[in-house]
Protein backbone atom coordinates (compact mmCIF):
# COMPACT_ATOMS: atom_id res chain seq x y z
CA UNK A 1 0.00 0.00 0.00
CA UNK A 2 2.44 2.66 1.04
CA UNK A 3 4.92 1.62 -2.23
CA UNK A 4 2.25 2.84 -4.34
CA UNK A 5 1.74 6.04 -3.01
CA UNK A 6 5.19 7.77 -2.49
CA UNK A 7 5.82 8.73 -5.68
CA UNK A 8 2.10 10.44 -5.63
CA UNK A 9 2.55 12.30 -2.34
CA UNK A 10 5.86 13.29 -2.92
CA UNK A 11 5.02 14.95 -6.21
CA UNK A 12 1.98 16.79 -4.41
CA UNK A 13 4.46 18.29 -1.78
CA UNK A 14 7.27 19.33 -3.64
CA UNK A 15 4.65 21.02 -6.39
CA UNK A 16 3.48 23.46 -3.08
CA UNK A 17 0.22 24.89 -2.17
CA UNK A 18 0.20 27.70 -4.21
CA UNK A 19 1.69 28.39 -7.95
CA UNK A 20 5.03 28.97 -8.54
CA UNK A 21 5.90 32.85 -8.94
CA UNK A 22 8.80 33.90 -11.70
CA UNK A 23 12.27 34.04 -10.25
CA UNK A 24 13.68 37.16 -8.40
CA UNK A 25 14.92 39.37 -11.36
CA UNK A 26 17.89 41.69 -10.87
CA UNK A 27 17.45 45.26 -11.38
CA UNK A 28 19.75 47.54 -13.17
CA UNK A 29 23.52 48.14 -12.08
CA UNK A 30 22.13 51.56 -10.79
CA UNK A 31 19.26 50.34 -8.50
CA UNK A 32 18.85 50.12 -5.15
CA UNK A 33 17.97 46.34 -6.10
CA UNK A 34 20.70 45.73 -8.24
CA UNK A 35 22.58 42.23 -8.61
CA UNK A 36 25.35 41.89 -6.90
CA UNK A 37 28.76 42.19 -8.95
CA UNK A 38 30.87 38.89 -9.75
CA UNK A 39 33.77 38.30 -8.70
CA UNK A 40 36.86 37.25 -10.09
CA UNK A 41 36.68 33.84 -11.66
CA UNK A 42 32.79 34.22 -12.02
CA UNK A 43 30.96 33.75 -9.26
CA UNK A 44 28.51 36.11 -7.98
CA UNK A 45 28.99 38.25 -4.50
CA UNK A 46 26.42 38.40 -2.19
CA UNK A 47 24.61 41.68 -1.13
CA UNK A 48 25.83 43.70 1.74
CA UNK A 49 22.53 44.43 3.12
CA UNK A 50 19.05 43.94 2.31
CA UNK A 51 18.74 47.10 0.65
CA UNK A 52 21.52 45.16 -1.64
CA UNK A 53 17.88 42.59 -2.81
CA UNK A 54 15.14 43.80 -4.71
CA UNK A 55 11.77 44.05 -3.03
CA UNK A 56 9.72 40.84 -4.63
CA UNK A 57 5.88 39.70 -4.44
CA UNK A 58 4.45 40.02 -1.32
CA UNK A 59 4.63 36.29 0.56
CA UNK A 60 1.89 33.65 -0.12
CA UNK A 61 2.53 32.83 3.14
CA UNK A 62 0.63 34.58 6.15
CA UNK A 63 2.02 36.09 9.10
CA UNK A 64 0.97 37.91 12.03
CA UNK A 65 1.96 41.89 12.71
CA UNK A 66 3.22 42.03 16.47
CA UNK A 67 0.92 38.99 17.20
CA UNK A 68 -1.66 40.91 17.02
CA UNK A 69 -2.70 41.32 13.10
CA UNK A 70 -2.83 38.54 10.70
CA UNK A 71 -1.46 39.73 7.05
CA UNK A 72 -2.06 37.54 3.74
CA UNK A 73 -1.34 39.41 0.54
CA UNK A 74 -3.33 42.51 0.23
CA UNK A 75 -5.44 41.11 3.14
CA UNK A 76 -5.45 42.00 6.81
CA UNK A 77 -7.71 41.08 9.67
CA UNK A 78 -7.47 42.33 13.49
CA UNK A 79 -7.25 39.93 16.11
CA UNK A 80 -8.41 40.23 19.57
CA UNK A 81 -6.06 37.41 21.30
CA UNK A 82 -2.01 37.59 20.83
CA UNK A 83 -1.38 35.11 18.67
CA UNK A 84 2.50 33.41 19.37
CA UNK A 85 2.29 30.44 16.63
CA UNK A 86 0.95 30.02 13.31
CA UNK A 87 0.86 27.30 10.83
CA UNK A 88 -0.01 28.74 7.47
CA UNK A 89 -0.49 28.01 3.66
CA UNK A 90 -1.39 29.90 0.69
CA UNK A 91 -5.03 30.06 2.11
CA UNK A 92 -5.63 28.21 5.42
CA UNK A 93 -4.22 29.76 8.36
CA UNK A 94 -4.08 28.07 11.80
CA UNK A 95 -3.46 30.69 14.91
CA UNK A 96 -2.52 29.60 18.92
CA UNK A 97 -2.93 32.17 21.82
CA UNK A 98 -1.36 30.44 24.50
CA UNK A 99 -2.92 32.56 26.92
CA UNK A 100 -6.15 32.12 26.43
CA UNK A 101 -5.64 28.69 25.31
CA UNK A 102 -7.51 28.67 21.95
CA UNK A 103 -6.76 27.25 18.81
CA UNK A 104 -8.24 29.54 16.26
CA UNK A 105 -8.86 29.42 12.00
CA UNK A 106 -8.63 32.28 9.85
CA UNK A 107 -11.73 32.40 7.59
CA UNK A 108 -12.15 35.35 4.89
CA UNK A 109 -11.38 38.45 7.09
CA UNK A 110 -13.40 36.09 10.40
CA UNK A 111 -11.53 34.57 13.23
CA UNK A 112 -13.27 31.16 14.41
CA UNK A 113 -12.11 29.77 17.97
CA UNK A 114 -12.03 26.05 17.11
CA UNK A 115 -10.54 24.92 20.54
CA UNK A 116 -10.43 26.57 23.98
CA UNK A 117 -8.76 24.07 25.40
CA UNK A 118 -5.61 23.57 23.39
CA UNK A 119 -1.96 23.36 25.25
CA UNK A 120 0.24 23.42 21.75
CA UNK A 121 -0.04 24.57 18.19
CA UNK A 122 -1.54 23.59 15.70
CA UNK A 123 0.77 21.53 13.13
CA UNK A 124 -1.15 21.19 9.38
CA UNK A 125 -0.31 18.85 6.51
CA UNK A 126 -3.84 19.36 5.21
CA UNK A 127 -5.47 17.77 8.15
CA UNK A 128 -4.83 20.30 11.54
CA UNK A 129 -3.74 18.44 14.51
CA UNK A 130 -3.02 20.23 18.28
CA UNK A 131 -3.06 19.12 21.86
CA UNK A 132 -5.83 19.89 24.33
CA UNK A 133 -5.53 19.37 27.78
CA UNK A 134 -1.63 17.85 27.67
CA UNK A 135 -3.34 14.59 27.06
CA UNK A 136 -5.33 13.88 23.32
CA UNK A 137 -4.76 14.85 20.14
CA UNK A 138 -7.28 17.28 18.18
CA UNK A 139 -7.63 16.87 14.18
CA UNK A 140 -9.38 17.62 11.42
CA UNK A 141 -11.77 20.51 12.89
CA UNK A 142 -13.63 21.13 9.49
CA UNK A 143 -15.67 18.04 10.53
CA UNK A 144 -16.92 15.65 13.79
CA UNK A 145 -13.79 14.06 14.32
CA UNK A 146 -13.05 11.93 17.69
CA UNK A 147 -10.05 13.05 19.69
CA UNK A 148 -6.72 10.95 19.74
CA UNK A 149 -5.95 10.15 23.86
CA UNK A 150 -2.63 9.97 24.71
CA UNK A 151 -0.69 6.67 26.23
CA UNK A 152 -0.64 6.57 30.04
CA UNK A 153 3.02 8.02 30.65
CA UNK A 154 2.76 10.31 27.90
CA UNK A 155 2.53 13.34 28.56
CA UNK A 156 3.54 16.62 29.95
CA UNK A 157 3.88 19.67 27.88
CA UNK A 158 3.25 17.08 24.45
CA UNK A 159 3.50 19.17 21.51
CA UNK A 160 2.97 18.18 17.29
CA UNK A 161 5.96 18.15 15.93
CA UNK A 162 5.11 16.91 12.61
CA UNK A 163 3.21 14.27 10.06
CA UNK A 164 4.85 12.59 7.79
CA UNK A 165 3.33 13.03 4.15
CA UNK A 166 2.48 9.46 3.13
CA UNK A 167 -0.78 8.68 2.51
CA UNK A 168 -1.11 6.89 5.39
CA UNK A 169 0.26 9.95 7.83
CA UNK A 170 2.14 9.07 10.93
CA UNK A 171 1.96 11.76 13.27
CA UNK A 172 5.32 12.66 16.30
CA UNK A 173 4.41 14.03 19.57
CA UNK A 174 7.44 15.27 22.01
CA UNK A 175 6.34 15.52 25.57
CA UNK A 176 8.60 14.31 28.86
CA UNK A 177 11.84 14.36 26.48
CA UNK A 178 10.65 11.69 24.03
CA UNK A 179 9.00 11.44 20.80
CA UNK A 180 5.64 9.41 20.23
CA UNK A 181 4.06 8.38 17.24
CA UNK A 182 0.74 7.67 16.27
CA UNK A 183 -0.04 5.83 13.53
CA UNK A 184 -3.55 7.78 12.43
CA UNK A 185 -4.74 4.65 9.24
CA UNK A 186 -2.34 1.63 9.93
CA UNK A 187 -4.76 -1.76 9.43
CA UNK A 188 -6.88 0.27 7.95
CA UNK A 189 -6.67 1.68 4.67
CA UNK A 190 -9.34 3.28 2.64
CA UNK A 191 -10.72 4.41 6.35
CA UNK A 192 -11.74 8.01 6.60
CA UNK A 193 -10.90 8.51 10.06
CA UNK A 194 -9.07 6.35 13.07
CA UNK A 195 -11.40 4.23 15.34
CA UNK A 196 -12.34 6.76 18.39
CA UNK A 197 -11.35 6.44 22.25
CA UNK A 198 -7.98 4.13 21.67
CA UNK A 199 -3.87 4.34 21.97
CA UNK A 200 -3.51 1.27 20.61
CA UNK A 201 -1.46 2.56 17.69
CA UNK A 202 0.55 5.10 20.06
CA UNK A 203 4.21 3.83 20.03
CA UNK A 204 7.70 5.37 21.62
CA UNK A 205 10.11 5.91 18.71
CA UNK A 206 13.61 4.78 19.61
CA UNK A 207 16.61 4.44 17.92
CA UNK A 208 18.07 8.05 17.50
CA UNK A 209 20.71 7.44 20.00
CA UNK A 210 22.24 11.19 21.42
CA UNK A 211 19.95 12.87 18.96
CA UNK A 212 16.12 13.97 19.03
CA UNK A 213 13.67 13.73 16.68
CA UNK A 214 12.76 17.46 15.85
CA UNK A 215 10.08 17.37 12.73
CA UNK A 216 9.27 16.04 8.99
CA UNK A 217 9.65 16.66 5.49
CA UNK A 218 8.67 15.09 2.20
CA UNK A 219 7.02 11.64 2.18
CA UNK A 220 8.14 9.42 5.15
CA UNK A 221 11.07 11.64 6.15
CA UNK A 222 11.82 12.77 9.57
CA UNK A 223 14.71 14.69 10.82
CA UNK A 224 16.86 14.14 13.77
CA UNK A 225 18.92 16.99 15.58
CA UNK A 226 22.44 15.71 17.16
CA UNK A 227 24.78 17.49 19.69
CA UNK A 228 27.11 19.06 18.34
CA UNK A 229 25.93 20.37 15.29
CA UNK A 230 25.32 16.83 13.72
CA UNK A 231 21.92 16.38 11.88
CA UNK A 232 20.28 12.86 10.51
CA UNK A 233 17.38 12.18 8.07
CA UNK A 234 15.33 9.35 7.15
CA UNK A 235 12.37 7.49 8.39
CA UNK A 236 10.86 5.39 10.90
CA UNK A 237 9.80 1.62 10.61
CA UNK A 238 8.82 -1.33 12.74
CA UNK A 239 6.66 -3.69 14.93
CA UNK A 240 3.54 -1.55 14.75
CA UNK A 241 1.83 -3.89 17.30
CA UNK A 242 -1.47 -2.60 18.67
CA UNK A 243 -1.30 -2.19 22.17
CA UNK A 244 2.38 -2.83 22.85
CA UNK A 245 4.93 -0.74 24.29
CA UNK A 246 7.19 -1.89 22.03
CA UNK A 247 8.89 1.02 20.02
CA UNK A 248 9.20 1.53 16.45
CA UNK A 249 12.87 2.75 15.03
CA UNK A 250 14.13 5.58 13.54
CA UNK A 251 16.41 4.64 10.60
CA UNK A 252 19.01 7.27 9.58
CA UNK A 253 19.56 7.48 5.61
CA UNK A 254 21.54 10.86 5.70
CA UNK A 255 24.15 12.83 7.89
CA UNK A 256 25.77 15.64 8.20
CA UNK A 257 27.32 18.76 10.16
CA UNK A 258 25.65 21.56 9.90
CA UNK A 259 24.26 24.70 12.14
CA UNK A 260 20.44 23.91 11.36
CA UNK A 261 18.76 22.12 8.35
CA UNK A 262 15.48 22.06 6.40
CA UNK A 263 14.05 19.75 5.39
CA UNK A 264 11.66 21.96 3.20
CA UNK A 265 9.27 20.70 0.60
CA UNK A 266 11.54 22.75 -2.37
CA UNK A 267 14.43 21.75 -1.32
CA UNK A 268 17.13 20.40 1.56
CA UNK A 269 18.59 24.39 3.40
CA UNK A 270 21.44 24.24 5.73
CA UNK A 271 22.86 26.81 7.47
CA UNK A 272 26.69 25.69 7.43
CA UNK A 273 29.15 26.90 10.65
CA UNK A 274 30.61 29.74 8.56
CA UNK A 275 27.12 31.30 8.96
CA UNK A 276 25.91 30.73 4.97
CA UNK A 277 22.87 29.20 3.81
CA UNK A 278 22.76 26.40 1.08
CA UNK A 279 20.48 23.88 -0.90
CA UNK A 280 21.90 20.67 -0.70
CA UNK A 281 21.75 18.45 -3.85
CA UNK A 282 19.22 15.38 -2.93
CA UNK A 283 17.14 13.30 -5.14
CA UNK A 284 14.13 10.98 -4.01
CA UNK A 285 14.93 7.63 -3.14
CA UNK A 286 12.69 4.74 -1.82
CA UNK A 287 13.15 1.41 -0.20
CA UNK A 288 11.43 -1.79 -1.11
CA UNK A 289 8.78 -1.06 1.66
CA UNK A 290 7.97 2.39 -0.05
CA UNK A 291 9.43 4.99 2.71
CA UNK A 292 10.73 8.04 0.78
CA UNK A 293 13.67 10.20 1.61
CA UNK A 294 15.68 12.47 0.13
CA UNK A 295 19.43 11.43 -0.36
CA UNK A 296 22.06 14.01 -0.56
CA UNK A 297 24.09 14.15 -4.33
CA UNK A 298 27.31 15.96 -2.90
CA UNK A 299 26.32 19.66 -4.21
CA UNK A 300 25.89 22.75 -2.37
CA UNK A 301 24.56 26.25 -3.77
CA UNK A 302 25.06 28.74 -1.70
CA UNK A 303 21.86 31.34 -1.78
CA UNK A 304 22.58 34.67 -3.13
CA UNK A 305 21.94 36.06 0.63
CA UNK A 306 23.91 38.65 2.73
CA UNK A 307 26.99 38.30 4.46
CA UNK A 308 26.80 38.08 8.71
CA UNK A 309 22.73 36.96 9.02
CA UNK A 310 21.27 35.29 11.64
CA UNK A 311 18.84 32.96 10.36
CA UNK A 312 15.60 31.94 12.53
CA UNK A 313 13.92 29.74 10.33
CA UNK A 314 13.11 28.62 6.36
CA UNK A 315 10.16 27.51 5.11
CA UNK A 316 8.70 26.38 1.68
CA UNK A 317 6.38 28.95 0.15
CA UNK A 318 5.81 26.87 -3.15
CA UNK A 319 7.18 24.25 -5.56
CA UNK A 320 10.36 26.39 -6.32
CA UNK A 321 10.73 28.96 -3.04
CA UNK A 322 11.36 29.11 0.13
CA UNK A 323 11.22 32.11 2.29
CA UNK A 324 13.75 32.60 4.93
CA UNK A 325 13.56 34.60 8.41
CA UNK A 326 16.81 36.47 8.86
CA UNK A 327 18.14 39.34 10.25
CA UNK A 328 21.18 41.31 9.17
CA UNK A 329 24.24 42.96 10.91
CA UNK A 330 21.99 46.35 11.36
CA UNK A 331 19.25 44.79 13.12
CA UNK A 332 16.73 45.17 10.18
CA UNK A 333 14.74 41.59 10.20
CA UNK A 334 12.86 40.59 6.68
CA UNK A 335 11.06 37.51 5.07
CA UNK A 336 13.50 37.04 2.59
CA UNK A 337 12.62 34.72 -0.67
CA UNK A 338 15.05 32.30 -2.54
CA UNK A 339 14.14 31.22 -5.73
CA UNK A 340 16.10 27.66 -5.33
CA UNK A 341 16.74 26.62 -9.53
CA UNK A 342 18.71 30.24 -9.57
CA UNK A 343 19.18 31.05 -5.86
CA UNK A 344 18.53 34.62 -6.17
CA UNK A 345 16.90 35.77 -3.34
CA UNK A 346 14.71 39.06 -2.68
CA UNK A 347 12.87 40.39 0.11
CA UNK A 348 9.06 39.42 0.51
CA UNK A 349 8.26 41.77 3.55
CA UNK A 350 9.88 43.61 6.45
CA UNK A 351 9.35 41.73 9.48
CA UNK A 352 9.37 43.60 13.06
CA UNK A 353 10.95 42.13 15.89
CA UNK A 354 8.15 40.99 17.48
CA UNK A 355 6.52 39.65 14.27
CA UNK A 356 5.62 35.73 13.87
CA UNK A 357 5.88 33.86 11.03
CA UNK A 358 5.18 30.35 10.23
CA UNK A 359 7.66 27.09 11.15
CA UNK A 360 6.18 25.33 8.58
């Protein structure tokens, strides 16, 4: 079952939410946005500052103005709780005021509470899943849905961390230090929803040694975070029992040192110790079983990105970008977007510093 549908789902993520927008174009040698000059033996310097990129597209993405106003395009709507999380696609965007404990879904320029109860996020691969209560899982709020309990000894402070992107989505909770994972269609495929009011397909996932599992990509990948600056990728198997205790694995396909990674649908970013950002050449591979990763090729592009930033996070805006929260060596902070087939980068909006934007 899951052999047949990599290839599908992995096409579906890596071809975004939202159309792909033409590549950043450089302005004239005399513009504020001009392209960098090369440099001797042809390569291309980066710009000094962001007023060294041009000023692109607004993002497709939505973010939230001092938590307080959600911004989408040419669209803006007021909110009355601070907001310190979003999740957020070209149209669907998923809020969390952790003070008020509500879970909350953008609608048109209308803000619906959908939980009042929740203790994390909401994480959305399509289907919305938070915590309420530190102890079941909450999904799919568009319709009646039961809620996911959590195993007895799991947990305290669990948050989503991510769903994998198979058919079939396997979905990580951290809470106490570990990482769970529930298993939302396994024995039963062509279900709609899980049965209600069971953790029989809850499992511990072991097998990441020093490291911790820290979120997902593309198709069954998940990526593990190592100390010292060591980062691992692939996916998890085993048992599956119902009802046991017994854990599944984590099974590493990829490694490598790096500051952070991404394991974005576009494309594999690192952050490398000298403080630039790269893609990483990776093409899909598969096992026998069907589990889908991403295996590195040997090539790095560095993105066409200012000296001395301090990145806080990528993520993938559509088939071809990703947008990438950074601030420079004057304190200015900005979404900035890298077209990844020419790494050119521009900025998609000026972010303040106590702006959110999206993880994910």
């Amino acid at each position: 079952m899951r052999t047949m549908v990599v290839a599908v789902v992995v096409a579906a993520a890596m071809s975004g939410c939202s159309a792909a927008r033409d590549a950043p174009a450089p302005g004239p040698s005399s513009s504020p946005g001009a392209e960098p000059g090369a440099e001797p033996g042809g390569s291309t310097r980066p710009p000094a500052s962001f007023g060294g990129l041009a000023i692109g597209e607004p993002p497709a993405l939505a973010y939230v103005r001092a938590g307080r106003t959600v911004v989408l395009g040419d669209r803006s709507v007021e909110l009355h709780r601070r907001v310190s999380a979003l999740t957020a696609g070209s149209s669907v965007v998923w809020l969390y005021a952790p003070r008020e404990h509500t879970v909350s879904l953008v609608l048109g320029r209308r803000v619906v509470v959908v939980s009042s109860r929740a203790t994390s996020p909401a994480y959305a691969v399509g289907i919305p899943y938070w915590i309420e209560d530190d102890h079941r899982i909450m999904y799919n709020a568009d319709k009646p849905a039961d809620p996911q309990p959590l195993p007895d000894g799991c947990c305290h402070d669990a948050v989503v961390i991510g769903a994998d992107l198979d058919m079939d989505p396997d979905v990580f909770v951290r809470a106490d230090g570990k990482v769970w994972m529930w298993d939302t269609y396994e024995g039963r495929e062509g279900s709609e929803y899980p049965p209600p009011d069971t953790d029989r397909y809850f499992w511990p996932v072991a097998g990441t040694g020093s490291g911790e599992l820290v979120g997902t990509g593309i198709s069954s990948e998940v990526l593990v975070s190592y100390p010292g600056h060591e980062w691992g990728w692939g996916y998890v198997v085993g048992p599956r029992v119902p009802g046991s205790s017994t854990p599944v694995d984590y099974r590493e396909r990829e490694h490598l040192s790096a500051e952070r990674v991404w394991l974005t649908s576009p494309g594999i970013v690192a952050l490398e110790a000298d403080g630039r950002l790269v893609e990483l050449g990776a093409s899909l591979r598969s096992d026998q079983e069907g589990h889908g990763w991403r295996g590195l090729t040997g090539g790095r592009s560095r993105l066409r990105l200012p000296d001395g930033l301090t990145v806080a996070g990528v993520v993938g805006e559509d088939r071809h970008d990703v947008l990438v929260d950074a601030t420079d060596r004057s304190g200015a902070r900005a979404w900035v977007r890298c077209h990844l087939p020419t790494h050119a980068c521009e900025v998609a909006a000026e972010l303040g510093p106590d702006d959110v934007v999206p993880l994910r």
